[in-house]
Protein backbone atom coordinates (compact mmCIF):
# COMPACT_ATOMS: atom_id res chain seq x y z
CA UNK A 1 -123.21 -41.89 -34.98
CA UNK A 2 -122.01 -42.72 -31.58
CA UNK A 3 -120.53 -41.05 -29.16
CA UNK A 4 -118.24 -42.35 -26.05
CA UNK A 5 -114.79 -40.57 -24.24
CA UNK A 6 -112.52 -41.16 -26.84
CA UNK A 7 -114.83 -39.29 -29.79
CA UNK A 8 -115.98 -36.71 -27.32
CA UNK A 9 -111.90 -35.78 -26.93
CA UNK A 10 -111.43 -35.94 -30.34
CA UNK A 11 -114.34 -33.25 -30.79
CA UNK A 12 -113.49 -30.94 -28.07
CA UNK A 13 -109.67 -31.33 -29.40
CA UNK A 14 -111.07 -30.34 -33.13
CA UNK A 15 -113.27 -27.87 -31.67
CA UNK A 16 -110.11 -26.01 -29.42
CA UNK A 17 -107.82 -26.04 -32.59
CA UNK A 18 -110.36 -24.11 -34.81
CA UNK A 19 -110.95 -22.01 -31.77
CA UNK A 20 -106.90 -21.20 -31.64
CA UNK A 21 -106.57 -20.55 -35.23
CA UNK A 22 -109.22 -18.26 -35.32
CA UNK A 23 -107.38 -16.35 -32.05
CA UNK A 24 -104.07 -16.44 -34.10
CA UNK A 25 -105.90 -14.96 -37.06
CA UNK A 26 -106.96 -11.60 -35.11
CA UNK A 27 -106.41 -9.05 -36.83
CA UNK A 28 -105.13 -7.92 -33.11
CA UNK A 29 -102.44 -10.88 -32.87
CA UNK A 30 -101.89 -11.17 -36.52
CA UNK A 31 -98.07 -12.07 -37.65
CA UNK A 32 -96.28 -14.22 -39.51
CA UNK A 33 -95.38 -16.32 -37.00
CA UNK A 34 -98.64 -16.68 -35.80
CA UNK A 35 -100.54 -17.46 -39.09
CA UNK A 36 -97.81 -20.49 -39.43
CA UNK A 37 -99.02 -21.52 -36.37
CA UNK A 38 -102.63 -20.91 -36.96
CA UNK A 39 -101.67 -23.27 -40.81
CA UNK A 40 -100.72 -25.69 -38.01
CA UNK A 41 -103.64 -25.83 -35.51
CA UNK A 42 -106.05 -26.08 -38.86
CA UNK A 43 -103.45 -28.66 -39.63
CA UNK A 44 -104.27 -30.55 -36.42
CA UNK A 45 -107.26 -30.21 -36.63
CA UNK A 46 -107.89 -31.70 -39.61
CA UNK A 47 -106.89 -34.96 -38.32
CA UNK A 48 -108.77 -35.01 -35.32
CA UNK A 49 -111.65 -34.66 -37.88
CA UNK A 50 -110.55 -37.61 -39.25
CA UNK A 51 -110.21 -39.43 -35.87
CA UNK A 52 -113.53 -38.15 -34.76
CA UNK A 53 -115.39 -39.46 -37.73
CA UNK A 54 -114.07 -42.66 -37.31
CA UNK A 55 -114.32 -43.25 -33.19
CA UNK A 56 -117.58 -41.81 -33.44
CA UNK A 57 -118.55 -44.10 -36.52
CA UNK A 58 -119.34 -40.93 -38.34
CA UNK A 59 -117.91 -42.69 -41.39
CA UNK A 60 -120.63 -45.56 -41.77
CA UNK A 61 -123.39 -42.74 -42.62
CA UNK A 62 -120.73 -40.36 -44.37
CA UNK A 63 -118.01 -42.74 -45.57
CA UNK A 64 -117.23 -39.95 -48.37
CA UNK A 65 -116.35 -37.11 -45.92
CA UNK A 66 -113.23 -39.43 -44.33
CA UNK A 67 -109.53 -39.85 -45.97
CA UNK A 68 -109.19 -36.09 -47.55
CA UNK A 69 -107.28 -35.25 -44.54
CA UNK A 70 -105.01 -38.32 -44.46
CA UNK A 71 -102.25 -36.12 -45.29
CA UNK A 72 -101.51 -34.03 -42.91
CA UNK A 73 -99.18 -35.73 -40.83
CA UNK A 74 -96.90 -34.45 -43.46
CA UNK A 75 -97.67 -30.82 -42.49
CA UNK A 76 -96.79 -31.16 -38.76
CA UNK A 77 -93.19 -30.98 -39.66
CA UNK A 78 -92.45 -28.37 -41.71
CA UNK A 79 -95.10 -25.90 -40.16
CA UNK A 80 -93.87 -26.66 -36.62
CA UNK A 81 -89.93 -25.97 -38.38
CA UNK A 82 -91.54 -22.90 -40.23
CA UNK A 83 -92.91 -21.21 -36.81
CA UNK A 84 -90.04 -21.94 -35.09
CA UNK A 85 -87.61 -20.19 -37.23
CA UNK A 86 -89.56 -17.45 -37.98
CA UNK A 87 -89.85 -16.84 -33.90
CA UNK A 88 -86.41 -16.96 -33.27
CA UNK A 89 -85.57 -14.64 -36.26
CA UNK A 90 -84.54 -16.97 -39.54
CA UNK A 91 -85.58 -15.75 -42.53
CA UNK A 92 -88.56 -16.82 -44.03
CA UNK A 93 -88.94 -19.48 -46.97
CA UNK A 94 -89.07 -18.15 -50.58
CA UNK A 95 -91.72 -20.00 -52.33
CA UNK A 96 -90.03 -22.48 -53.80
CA UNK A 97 -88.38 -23.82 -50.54
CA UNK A 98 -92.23 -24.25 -49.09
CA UNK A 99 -92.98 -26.24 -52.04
CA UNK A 100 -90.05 -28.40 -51.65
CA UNK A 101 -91.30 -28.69 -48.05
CA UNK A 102 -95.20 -29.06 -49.10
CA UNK A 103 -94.15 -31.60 -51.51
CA UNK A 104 -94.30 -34.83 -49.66
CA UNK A 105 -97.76 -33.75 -48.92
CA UNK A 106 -99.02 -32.67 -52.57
CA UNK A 107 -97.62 -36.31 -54.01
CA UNK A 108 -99.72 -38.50 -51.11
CA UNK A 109 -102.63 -36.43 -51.46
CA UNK A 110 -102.66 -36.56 -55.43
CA UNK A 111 -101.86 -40.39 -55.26
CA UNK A 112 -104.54 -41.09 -52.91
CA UNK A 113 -107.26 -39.25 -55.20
CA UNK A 114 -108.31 -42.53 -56.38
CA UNK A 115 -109.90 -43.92 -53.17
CA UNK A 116 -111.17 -40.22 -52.52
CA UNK A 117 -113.42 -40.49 -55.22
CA UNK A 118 -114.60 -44.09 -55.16
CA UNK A 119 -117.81 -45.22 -54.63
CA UNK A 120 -119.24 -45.19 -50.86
CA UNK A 121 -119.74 -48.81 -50.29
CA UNK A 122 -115.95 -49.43 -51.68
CA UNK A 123 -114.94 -47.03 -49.28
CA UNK A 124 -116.89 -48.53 -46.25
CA UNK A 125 -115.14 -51.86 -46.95
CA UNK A 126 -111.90 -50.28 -46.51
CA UNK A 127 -112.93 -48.56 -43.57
CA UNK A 128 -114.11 -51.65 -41.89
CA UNK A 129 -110.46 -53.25 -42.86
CA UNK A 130 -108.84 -50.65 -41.31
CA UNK A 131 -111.47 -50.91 -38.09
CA UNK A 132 -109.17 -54.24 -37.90
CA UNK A 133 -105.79 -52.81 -36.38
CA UNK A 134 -102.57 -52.78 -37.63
CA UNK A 135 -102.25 -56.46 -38.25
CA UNK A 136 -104.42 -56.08 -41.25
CA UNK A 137 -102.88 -53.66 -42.77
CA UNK A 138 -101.86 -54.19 -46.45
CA UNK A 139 -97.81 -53.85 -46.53
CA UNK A 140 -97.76 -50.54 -48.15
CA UNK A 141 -99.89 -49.24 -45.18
CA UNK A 142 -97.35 -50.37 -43.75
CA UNK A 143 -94.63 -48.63 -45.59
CA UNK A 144 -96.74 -45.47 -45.63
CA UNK A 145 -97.15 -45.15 -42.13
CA UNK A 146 -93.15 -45.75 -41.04
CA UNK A 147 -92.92 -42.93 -44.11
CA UNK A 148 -95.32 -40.81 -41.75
CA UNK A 149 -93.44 -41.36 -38.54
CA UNK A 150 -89.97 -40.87 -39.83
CA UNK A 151 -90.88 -37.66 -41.61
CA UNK A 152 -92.34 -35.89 -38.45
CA UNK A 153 -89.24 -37.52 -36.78
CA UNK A 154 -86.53 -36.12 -39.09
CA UNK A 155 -88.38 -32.88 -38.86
CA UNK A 156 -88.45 -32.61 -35.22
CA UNK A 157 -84.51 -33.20 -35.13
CA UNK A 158 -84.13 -30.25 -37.01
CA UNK A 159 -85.97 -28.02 -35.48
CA UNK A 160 -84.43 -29.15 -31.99
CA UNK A 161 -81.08 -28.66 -33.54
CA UNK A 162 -82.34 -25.37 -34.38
CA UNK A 163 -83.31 -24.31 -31.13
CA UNK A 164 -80.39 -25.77 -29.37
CA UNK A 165 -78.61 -23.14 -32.07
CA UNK A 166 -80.70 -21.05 -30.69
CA UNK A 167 -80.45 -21.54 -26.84
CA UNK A 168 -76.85 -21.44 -27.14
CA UNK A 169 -77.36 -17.40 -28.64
CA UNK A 170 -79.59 -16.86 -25.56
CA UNK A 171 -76.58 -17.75 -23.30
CA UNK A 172 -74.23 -15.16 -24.96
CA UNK A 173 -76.45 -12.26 -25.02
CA UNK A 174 -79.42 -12.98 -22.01
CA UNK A 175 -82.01 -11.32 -23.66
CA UNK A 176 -85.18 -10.16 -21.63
CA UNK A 177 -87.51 -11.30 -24.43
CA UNK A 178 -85.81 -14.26 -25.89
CA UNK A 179 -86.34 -15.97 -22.94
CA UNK A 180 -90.12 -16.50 -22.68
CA UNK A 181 -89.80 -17.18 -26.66
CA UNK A 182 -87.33 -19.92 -25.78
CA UNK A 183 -89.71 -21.13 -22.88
CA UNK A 184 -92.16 -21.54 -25.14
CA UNK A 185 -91.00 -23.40 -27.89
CA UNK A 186 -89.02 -25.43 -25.65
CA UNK A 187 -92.13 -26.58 -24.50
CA UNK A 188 -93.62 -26.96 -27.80
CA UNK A 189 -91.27 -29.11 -29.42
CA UNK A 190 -91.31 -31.38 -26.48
CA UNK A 191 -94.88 -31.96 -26.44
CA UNK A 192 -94.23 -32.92 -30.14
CA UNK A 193 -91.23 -35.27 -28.94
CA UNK A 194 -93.83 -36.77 -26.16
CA UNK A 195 -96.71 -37.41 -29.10
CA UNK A 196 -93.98 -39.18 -31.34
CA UNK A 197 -92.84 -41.29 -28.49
CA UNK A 198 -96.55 -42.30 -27.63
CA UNK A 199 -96.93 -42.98 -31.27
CA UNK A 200 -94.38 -45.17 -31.30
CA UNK A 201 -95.45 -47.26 -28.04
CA UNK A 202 -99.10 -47.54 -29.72
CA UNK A 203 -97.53 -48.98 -32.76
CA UNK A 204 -95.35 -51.45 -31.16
CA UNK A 205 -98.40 -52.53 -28.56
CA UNK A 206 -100.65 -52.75 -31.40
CA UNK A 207 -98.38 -55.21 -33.16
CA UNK A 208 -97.30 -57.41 -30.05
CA UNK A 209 -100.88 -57.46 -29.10
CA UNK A 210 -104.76 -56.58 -29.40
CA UNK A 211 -105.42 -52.42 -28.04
CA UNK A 212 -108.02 -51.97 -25.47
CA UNK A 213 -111.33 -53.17 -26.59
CA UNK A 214 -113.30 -50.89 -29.04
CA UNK A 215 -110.00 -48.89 -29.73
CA UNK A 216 -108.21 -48.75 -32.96
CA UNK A 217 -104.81 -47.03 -33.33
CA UNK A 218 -105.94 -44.16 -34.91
CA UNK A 219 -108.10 -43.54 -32.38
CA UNK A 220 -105.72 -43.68 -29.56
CA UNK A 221 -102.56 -41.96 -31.93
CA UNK A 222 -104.99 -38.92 -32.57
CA UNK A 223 -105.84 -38.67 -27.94
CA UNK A 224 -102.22 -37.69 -28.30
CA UNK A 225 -102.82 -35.16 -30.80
CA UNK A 226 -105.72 -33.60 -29.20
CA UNK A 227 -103.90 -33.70 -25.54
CA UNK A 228 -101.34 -31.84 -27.62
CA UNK A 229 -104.16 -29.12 -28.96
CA UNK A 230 -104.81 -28.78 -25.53
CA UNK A 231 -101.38 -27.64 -24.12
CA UNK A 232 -100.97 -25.55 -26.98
CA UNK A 233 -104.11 -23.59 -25.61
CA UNK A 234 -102.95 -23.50 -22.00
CA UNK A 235 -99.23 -22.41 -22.83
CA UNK A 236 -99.60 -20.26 -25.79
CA UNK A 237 -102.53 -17.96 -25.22
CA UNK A 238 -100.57 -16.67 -22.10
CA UNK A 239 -97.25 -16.08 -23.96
CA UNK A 240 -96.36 -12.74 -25.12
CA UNK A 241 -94.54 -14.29 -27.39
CA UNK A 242 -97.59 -15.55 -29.56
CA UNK A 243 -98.87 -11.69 -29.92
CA UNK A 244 -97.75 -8.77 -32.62
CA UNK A 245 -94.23 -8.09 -32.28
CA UNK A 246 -93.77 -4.41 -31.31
CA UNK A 247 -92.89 -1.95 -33.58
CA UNK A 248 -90.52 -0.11 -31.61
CA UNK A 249 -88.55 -0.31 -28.46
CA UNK A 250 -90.54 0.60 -25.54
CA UNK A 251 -90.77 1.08 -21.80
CA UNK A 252 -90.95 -2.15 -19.54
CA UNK A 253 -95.18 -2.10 -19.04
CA UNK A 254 -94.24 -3.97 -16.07
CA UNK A 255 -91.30 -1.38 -14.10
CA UNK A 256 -93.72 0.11 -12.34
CA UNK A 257 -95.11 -2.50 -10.03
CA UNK A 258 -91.43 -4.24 -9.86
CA UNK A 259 -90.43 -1.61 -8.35
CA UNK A 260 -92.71 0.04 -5.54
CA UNK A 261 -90.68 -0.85 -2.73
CA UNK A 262 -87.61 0.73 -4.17
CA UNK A 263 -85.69 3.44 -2.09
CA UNK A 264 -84.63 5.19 -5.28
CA UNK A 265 -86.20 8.55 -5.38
CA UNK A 266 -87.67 9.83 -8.65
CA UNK A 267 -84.51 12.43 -8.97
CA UNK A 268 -81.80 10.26 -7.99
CA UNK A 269 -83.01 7.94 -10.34
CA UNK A 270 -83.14 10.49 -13.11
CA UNK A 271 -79.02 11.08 -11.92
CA UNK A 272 -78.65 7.26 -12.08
CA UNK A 273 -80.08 7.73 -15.61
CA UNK A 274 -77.41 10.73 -16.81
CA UNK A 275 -74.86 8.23 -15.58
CA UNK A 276 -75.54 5.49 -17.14
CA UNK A 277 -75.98 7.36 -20.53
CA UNK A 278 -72.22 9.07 -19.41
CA UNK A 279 -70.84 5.47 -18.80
CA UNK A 280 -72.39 3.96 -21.71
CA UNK A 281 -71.38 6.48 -24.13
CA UNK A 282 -67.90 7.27 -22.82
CA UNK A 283 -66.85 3.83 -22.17
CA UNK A 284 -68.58 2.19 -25.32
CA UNK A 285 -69.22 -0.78 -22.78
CA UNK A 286 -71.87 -1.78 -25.08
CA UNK A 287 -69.44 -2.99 -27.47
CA UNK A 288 -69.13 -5.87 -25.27
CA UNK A 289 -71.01 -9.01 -26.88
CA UNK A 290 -71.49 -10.45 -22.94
CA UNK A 291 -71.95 -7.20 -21.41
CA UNK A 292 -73.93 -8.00 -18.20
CA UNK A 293 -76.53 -5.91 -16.01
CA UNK A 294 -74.28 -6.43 -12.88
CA UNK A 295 -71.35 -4.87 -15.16
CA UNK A 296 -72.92 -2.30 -16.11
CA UNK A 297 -74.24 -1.39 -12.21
CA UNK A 298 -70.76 -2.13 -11.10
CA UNK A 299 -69.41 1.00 -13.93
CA UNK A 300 -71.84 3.39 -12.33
CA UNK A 301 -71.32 2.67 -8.75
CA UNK A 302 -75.06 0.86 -7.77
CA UNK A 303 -76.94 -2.09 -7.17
CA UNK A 304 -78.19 -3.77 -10.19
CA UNK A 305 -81.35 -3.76 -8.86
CA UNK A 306 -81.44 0.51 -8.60
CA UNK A 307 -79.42 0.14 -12.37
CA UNK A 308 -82.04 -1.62 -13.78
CA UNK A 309 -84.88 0.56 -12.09
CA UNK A 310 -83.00 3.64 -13.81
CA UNK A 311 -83.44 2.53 -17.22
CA UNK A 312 -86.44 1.60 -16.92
CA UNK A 313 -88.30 5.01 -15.41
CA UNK A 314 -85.58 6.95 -17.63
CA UNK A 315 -84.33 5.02 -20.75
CA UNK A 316 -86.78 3.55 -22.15
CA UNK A 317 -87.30 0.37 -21.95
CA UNK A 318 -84.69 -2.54 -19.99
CA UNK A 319 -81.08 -3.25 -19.78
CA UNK A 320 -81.35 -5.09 -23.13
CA UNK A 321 -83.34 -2.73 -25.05
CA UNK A 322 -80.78 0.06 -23.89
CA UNK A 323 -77.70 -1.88 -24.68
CA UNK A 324 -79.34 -3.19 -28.53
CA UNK A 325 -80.10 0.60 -28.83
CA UNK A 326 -76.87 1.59 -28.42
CA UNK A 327 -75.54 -0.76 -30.85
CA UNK A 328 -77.56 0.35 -33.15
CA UNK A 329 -76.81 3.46 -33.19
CA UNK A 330 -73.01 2.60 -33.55
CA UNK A 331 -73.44 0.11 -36.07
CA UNK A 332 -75.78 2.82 -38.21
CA UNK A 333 -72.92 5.57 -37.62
CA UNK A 334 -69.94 2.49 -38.65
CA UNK A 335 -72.31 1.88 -41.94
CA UNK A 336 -72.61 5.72 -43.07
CA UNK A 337 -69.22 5.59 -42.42
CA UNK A 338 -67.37 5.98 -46.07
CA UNK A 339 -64.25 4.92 -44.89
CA UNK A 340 -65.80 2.11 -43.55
CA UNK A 341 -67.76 0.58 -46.58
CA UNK A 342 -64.94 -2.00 -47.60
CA UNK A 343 -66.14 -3.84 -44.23
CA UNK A 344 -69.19 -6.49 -44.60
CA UNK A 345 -72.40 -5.97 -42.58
CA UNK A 346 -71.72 -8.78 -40.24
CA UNK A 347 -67.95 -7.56 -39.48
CA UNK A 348 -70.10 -4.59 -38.24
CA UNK A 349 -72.65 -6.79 -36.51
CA UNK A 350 -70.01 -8.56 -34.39
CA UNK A 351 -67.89 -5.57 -34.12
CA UNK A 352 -70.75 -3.31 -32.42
CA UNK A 353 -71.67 -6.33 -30.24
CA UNK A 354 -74.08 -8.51 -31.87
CA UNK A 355 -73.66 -12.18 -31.69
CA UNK A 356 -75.24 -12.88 -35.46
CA UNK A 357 -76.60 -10.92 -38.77
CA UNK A 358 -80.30 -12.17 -38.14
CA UNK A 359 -80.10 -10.43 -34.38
CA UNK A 360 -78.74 -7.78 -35.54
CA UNK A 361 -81.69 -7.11 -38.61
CA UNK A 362 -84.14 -7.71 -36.34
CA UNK A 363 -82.68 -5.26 -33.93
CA UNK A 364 -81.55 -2.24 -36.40
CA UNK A 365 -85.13 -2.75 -38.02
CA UNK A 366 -87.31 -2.34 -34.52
CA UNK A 367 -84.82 0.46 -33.34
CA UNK A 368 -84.72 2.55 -36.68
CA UNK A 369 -87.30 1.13 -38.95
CA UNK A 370 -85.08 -0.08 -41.64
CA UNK A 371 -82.60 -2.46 -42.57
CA UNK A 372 -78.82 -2.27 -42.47
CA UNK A 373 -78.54 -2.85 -46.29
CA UNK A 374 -80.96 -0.53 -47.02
CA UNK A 375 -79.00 1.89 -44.30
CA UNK A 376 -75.89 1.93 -46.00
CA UNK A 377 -77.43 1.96 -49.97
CA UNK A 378 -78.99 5.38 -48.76
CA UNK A 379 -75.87 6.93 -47.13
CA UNK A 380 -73.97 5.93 -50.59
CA UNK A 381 -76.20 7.55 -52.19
CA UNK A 382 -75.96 10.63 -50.65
């Protein structure tokens, strides 16, 4: 075994993903979300393994510990859709959906079995063909890798049509915590963009013309990959987004330093507070899908600035939080309703100011710790 730049990347990329799974996995940042994107570190990983064995020349002592990882390319996809929807509040895949997603992965693996268990010295040969670049690759290589590339591809312009879905939401309602979940996964998906595009490029260099000497394509493909590890690390351990979400709807953690060099005084922001609540209540002005802070400070006579310093030291939480509280509590009082229970949930949804069902559920179940089915089965019922 050797070592040189491009290996020692590929380990310190292998060794940051297991490193970032095993963060995600925390019993202290443990959620859904995050164990999809822990699935996908482990996935990323695995192919740096791969990429490490061979720049390293691992495989010539251990040919048989190379290839079982050959799949995963076929992972990045769906477990980069996967996180994405489940952070922006989708519902999750049943079981069968993640096997129809899984499958392309389960059929290569299972057909590839056969040079998994060969013998060592058959394996080395193909090794040392591969060792050759792209040129001397047999056609269905070929055919296997385009099958590769267009997958991830076809998968990525989902989930960016997903999150463009998504970004578009943000707009309408402005939410305090959907934006550093859209920052982030804006920047994930384009670091996924960037690796496909340098894929491409190596693919198309390596065809027109020999790769730097004692490179191979896989060994320069899987730099992007670990670059890509890398950001990941930087970007996500910092984002609130990738920890628990809360269970309830709390107090801004950071109100207190934001605003030190107020001039609002601890009772007249307590009579800011009654006011709001007054306005709020009297006016319904929550009802309002686009309801705005500066609205809102504008109702009550103040600056946004003092508005939103009110809420904070006296409501409970932000603007947002306050608003989506009050909607709640409107759309729980519509469902109890009886003369109301001809009306679907989402009529109700849009009606108390919601801009869809799954921001709504999310909502109803952090504010009163159940859903809005479940909500209006129980009032029935009683």
């Amino acid at each position: 075994m050797t070592l040189n730049w491009i290996s020692l990347l590929h380990l310190l990329g292998l060794a940051q993903a297991m490193f970032l799974a095993l963060v995600l996995l925390h019993p202290h940042r443990r959620s859904r979300a995050n164990r999809i994107l822990a699935a996908l570190m482990l996935t990323l990983g695995a192919g740096l393994w791969e990429a490490f064995a061979q720049s390293s020349d691992l495989w010539r002592n251990l040919p048989l510990t190379t290839g079982w990882f050959s799949a995963t390319p076929f992972l990045f996809g769906p477990l980069l859709l996967a996180y994405v929807q489940r952070l922006i509040g989708d519902r999750d895949w049943p079981a069968r959906v993640w096997l129809l997603h899984l499958a392309p992965t389960i059929v290569f693996t299972l057909a590839l079995l056969p040079v998994l268990v060969e013998p060592a010295d058959q394996r080395i040969e193909r090794l040392l063909v591969a060792q050759q670049g792209l040129t001397a690759l047999h056609p269905i290589n070929w055919a296997l890798l385009f099958l590769k590339c267009s997958h991830i591809a076809a998968y990525l312009l989902i989930t960016l049509r997903r999150l463009i879905s998504f970004r578009k939401q943000w707009k309408r309602s402005q939410s305090d915590t959907d934006v550093g979940r859209l920052r982030w996964l804006q920047r994930l998906c384009l670091a996924f963009v960037v690796l496909q595009i340098v894929w491409l490029v190596l693919v198309l260099a390596a065809v027109h013309g020999p790769l730097p000497r004692g490179t191979t394509f896989d060994d320069l493909a899987l730099l992007g990959v670990a670059v890509l590890v890398f950001l990941i690390g930087y970007w996500g351990l910092s984002a609130p987004v990738l920890g628990p979400a809360p269970a309830s709807i709390g107090r801004d953690q950071t109100a207190d330093a934001r605003y030190q060099t107020s001039g609002l005084s601890p009772d007249a922001g307590a009579e800011l507070a009654q006011r709001i609540d007054e306005v709020l209540r009297r006016e319904q002005l929550y009802l309002q899908p686009r309801l705005r802070l500066a609205q809102l400070a504008e109702a009550v006579e103040a600056t946004p600035h003092m508005t939103s310093q009110a809420i904070n030291e006296h409501l409970g939480g932000n603007f947002f939080d306050l608003v989506n509280r009050y909607r709640v509590e409107e759309a729980a009082r519509r469902l109890r309703d009886p003369a109301l229970a001809h009306l679907p949930i989402e009529r109700i949804a849009y009606d108390c100011g919601f801009n869809n069902r799954t921001s709504f559920s999310r909502t109803f179940s952090a504010v009163l710790g159940t859903t809005p089915s479940k909500l209006r089965k129980s009032a029935r019922q009683d």
